[in-house]
PDB file of N, CA and C in Angstrom:
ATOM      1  N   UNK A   1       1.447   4.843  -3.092  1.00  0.00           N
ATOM      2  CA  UNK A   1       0.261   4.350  -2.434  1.00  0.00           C
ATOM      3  C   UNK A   1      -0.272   3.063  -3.061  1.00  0.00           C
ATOM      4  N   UNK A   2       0.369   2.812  -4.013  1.00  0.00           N
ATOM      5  CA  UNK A   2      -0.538   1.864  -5.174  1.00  0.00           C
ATOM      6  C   UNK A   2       0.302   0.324  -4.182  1.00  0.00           C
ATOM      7  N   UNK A   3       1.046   0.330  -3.215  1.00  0.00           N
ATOM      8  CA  UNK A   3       1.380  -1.006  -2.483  1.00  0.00           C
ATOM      9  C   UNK A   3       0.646  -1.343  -1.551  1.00  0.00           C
ATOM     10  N   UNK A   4       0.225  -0.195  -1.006  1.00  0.00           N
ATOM     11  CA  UNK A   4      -0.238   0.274   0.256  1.00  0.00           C
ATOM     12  C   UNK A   4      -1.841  -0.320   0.000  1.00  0.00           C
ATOM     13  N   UNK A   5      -2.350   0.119  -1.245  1.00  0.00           N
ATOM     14  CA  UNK A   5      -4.083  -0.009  -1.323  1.00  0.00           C
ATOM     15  C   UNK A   5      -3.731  -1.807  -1.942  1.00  0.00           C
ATOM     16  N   UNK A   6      -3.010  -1.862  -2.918  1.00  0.00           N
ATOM     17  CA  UNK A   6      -2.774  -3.369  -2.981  1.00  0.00           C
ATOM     18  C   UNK A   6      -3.035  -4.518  -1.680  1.00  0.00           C
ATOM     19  N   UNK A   7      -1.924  -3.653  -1.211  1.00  0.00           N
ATOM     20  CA  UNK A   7      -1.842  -4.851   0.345  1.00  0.00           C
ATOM     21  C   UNK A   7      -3.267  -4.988   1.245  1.00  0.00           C
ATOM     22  N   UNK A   8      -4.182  -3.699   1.440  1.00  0.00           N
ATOM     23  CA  UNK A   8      -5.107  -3.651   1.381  1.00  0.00           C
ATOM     24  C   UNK A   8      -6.244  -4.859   1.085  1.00  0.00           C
ATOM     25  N   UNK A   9      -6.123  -4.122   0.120  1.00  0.00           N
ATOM     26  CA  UNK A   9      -7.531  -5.266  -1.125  1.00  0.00           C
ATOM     27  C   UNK A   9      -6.694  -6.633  -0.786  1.00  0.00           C
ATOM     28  N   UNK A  10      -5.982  -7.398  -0.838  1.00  0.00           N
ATOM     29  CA  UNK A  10      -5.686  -8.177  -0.675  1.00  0.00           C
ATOM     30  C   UNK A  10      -6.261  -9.100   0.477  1.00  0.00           C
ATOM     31  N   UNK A  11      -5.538  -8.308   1.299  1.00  0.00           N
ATOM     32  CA  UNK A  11      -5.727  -8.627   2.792  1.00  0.00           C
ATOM     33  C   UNK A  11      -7.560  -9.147   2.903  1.00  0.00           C
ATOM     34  N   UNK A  12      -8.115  -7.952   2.445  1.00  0.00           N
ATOM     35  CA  UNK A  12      -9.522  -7.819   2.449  1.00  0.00           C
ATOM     36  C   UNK A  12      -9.944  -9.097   1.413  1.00  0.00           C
ATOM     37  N   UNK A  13      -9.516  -9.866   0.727  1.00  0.00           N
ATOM     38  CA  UNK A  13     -10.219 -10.653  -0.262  1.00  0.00           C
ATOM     39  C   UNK A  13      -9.545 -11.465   0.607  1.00  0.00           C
ATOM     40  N   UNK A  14      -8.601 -11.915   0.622  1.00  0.00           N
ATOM     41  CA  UNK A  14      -8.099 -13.400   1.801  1.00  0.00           C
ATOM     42  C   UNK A  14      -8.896 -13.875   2.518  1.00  0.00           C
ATOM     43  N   UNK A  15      -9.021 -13.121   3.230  1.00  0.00           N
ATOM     44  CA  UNK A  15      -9.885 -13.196   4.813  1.00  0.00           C
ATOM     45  C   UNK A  15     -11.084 -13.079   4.260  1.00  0.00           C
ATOM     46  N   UNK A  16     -12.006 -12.414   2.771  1.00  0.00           N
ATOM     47  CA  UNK A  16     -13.136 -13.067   2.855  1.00  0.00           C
ATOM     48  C   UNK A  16     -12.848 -14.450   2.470  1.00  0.00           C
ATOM     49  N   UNK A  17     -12.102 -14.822   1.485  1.00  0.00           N
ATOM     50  CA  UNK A  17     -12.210 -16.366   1.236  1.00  0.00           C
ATOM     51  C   UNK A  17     -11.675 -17.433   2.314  1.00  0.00           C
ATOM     52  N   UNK A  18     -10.823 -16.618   3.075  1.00  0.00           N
ATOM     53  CA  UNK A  18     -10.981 -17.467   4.359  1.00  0.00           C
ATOM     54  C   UNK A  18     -11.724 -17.834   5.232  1.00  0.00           C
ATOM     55  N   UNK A  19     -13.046 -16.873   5.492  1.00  0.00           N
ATOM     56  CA  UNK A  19     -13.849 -16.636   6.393  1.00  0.00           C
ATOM     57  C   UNK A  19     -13.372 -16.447   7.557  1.00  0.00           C
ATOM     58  N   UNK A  20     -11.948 -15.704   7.390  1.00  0.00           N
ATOM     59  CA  UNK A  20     -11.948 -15.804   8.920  1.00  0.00           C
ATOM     60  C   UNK A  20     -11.138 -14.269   8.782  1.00  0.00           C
ATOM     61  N   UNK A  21     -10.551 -14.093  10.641  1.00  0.00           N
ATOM     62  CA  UNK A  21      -9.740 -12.805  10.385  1.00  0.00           C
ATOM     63  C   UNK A  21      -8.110 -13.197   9.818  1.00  0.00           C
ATOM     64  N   UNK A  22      -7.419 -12.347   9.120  1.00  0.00           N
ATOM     65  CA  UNK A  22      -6.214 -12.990   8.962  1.00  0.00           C
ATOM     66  C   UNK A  22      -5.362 -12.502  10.301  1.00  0.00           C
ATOM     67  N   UNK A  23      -4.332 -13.403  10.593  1.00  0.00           N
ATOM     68  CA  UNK A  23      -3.389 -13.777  11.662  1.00  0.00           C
ATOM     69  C   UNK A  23      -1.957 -13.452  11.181  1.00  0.00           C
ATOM     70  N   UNK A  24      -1.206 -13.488  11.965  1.00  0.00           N
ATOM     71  CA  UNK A  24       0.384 -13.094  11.743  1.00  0.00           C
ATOM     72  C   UNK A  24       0.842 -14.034  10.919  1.00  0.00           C
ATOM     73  N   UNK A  25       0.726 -14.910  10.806  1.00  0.00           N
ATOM     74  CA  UNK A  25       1.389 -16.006   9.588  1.00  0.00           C
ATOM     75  C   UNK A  25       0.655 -15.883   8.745  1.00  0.00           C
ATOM     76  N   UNK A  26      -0.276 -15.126   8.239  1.00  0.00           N
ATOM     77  CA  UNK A  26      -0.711 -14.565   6.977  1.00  0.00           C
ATOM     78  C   UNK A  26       0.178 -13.355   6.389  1.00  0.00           C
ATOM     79  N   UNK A  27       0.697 -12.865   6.692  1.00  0.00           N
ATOM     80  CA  UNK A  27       1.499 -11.892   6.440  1.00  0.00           C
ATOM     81  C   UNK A  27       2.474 -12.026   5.288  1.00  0.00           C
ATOM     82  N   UNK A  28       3.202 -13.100   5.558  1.00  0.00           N
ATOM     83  CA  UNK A  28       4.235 -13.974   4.582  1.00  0.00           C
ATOM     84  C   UNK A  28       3.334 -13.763   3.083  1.00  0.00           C
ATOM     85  N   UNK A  29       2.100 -14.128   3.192  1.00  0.00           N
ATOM     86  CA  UNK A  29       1.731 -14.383   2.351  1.00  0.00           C
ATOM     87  C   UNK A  29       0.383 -13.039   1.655  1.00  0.00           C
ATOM     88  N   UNK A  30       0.712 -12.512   2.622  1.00  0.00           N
ATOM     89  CA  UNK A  30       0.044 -10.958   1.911  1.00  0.00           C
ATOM     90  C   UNK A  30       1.258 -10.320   1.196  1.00  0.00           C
ATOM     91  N   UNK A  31       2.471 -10.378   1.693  1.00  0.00           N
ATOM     92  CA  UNK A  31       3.813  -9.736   1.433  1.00  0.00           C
ATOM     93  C   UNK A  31       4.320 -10.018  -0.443  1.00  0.00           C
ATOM     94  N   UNK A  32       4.153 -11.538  -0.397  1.00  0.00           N
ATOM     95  CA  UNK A  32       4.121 -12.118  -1.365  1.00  0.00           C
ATOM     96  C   UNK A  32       3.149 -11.820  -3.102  1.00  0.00           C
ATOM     97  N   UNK A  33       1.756 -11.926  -2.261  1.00  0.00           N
ATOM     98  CA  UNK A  33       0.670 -11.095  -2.993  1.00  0.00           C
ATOM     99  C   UNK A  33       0.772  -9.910  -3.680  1.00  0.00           C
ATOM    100  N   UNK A  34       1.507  -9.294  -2.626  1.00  0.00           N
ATOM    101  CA  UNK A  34       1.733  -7.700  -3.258  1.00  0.00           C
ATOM    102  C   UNK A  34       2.705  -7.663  -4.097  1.00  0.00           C
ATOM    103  N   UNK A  35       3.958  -8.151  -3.639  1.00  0.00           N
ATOM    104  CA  UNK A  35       4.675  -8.367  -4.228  1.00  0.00           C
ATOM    105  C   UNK A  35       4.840  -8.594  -6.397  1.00  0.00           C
ATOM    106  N   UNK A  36       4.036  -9.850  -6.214  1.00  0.00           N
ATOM    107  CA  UNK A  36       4.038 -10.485  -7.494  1.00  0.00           C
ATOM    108  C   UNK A  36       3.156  -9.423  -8.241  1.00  0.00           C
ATOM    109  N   UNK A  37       1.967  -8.893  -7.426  1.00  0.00           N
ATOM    110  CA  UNK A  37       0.908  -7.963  -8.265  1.00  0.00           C
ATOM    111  C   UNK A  37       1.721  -7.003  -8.970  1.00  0.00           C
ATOM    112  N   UNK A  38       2.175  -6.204  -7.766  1.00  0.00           N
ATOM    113  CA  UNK A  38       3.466  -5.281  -8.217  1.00  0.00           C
ATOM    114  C   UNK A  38       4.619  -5.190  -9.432  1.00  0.00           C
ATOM    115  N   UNK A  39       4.510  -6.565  -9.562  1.00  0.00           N
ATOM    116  CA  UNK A  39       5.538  -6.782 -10.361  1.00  0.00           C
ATOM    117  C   UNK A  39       5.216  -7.152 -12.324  1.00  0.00           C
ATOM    118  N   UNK A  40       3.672  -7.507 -11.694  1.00  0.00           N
ATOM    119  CA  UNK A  40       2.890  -7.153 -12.942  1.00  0.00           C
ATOM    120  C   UNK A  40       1.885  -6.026 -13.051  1.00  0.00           C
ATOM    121  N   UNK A  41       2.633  -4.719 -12.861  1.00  0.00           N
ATOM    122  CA  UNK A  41       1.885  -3.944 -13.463  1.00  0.00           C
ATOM    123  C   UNK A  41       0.499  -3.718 -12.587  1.00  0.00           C
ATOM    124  N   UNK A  42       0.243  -4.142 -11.158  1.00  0.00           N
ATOM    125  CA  UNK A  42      -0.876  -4.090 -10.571  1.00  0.00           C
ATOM    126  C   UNK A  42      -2.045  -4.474 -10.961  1.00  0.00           C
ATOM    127  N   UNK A  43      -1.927  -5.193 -11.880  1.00  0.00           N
ATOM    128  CA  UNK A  43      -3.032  -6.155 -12.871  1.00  0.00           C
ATOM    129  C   UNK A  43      -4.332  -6.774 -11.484  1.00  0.00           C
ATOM    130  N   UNK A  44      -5.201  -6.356 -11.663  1.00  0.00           N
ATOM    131  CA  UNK A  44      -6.226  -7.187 -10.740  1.00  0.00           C
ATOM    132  C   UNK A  44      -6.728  -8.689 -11.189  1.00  0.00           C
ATOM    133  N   UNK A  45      -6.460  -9.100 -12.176  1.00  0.00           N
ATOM    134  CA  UNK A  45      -6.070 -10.636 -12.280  1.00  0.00           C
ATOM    135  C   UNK A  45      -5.133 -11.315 -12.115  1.00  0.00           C
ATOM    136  N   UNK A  46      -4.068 -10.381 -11.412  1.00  0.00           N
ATOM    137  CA  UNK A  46      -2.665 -11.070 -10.896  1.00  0.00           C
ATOM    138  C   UNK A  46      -2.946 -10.966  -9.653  1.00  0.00           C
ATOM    139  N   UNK A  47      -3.677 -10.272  -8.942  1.00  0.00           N
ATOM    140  CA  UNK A  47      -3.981 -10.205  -7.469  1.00  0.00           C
ATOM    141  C   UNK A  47      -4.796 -11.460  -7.391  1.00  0.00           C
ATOM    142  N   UNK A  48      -5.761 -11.306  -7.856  1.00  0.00           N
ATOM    143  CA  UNK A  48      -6.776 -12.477  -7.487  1.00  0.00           C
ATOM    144  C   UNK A  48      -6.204 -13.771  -7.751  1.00  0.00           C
ATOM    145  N   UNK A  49      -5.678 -14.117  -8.901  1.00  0.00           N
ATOM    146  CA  UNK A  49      -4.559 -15.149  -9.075  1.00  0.00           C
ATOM    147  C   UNK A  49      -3.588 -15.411  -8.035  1.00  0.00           C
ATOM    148  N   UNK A  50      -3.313 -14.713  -7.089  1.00  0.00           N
ATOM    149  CA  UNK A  50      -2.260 -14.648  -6.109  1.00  0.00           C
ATOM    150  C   UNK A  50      -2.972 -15.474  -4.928  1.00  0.00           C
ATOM    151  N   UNK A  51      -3.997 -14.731  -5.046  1.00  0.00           N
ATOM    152  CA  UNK A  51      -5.306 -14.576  -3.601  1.00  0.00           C
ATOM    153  C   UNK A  51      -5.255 -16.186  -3.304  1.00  0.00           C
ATOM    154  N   UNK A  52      -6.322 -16.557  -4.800  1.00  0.00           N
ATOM    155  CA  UNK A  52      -6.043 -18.038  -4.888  1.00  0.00           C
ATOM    156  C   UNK A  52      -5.021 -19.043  -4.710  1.00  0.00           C
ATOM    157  N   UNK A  53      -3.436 -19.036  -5.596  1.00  0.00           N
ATOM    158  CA  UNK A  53      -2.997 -19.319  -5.305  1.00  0.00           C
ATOM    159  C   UNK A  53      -1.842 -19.521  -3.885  1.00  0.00           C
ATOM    160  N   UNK A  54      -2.226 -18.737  -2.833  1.00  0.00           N
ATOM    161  CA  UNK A  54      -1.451 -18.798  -1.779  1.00  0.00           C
ATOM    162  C   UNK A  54      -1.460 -19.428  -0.616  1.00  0.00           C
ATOM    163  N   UNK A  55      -0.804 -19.936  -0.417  1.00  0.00           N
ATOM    164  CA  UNK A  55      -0.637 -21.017   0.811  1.00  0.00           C
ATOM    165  C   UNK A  55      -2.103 -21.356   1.444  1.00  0.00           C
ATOM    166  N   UNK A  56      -2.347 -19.318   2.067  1.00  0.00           N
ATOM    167  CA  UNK A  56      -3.408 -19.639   3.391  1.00  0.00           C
ATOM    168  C   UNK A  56      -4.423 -20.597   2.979  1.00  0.00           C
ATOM    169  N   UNK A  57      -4.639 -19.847   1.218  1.00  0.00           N
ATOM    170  CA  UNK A  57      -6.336 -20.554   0.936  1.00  0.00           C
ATOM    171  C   UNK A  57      -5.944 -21.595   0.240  1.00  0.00           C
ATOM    172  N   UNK A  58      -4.612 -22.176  -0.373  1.00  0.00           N
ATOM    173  CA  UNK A  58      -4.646 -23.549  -0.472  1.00  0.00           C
ATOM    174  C   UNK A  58      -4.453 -24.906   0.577  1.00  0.00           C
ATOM    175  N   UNK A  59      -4.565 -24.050   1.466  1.00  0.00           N
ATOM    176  CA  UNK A  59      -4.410 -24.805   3.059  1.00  0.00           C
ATOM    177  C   UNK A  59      -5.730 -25.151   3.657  1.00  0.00           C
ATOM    178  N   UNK A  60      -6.714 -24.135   3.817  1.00  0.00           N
ATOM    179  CA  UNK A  60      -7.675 -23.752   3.890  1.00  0.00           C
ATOM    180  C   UNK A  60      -8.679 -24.919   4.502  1.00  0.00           C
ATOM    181  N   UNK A  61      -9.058 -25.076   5.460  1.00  0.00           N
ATOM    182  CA  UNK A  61      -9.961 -26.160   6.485  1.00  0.00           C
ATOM    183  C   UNK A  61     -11.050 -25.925   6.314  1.00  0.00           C
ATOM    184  N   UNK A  62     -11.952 -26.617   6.182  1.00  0.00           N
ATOM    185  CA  UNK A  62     -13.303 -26.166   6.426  1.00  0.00           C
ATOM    186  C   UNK A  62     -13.801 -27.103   8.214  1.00  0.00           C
ATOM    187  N   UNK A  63     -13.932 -25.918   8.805  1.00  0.00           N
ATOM    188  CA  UNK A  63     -14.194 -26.203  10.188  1.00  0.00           C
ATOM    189  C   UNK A  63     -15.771 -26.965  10.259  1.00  0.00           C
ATOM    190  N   UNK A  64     -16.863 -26.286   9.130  1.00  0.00           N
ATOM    191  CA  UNK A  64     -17.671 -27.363   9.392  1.00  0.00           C
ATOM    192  C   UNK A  64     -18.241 -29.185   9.237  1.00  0.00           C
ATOM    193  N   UNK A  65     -16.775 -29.134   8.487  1.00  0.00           N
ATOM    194  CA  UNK A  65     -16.896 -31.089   8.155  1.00  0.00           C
ATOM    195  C   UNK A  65     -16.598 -31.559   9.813  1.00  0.00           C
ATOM    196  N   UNK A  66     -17.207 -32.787   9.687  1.00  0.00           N
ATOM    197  CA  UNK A  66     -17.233 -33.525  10.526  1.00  0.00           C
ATOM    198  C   UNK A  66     -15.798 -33.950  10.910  1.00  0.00           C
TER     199      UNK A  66
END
């Protein structure tokens, strides 16, 4: 279960720092998330480290600039 609640929380912190809902090409990059967490030991500073570093939110628009 410990991938399962990972992928979870994840998902759930993305999409708040996205402000938005996540979409099918987020996936890649939830997959990834879990992945690496997983691989350290489920460390919640490797998640959030992930969160940050991943594509969506280094892509990340802000719709209200001009």
């Amino acid at each position: 279960e410990k991938d399962r609640f990972t992928r979870g929380l994840a998902a759930h912190l993305l999409s708040f720092a996205l402000a938005r809902e996540l979409g099918p090409t987020d996936q890649l990059a939830l997959d990834q998330i879990t992945a690496l967490t997983a691989s350290d030991d489920y460390r919640i500073q490797t998640l959030l480290k992930q969160v940050i570093l991943s594509e969506p939110f280094r892509s990340k628009t802000n719709p209200r600039k001009p």
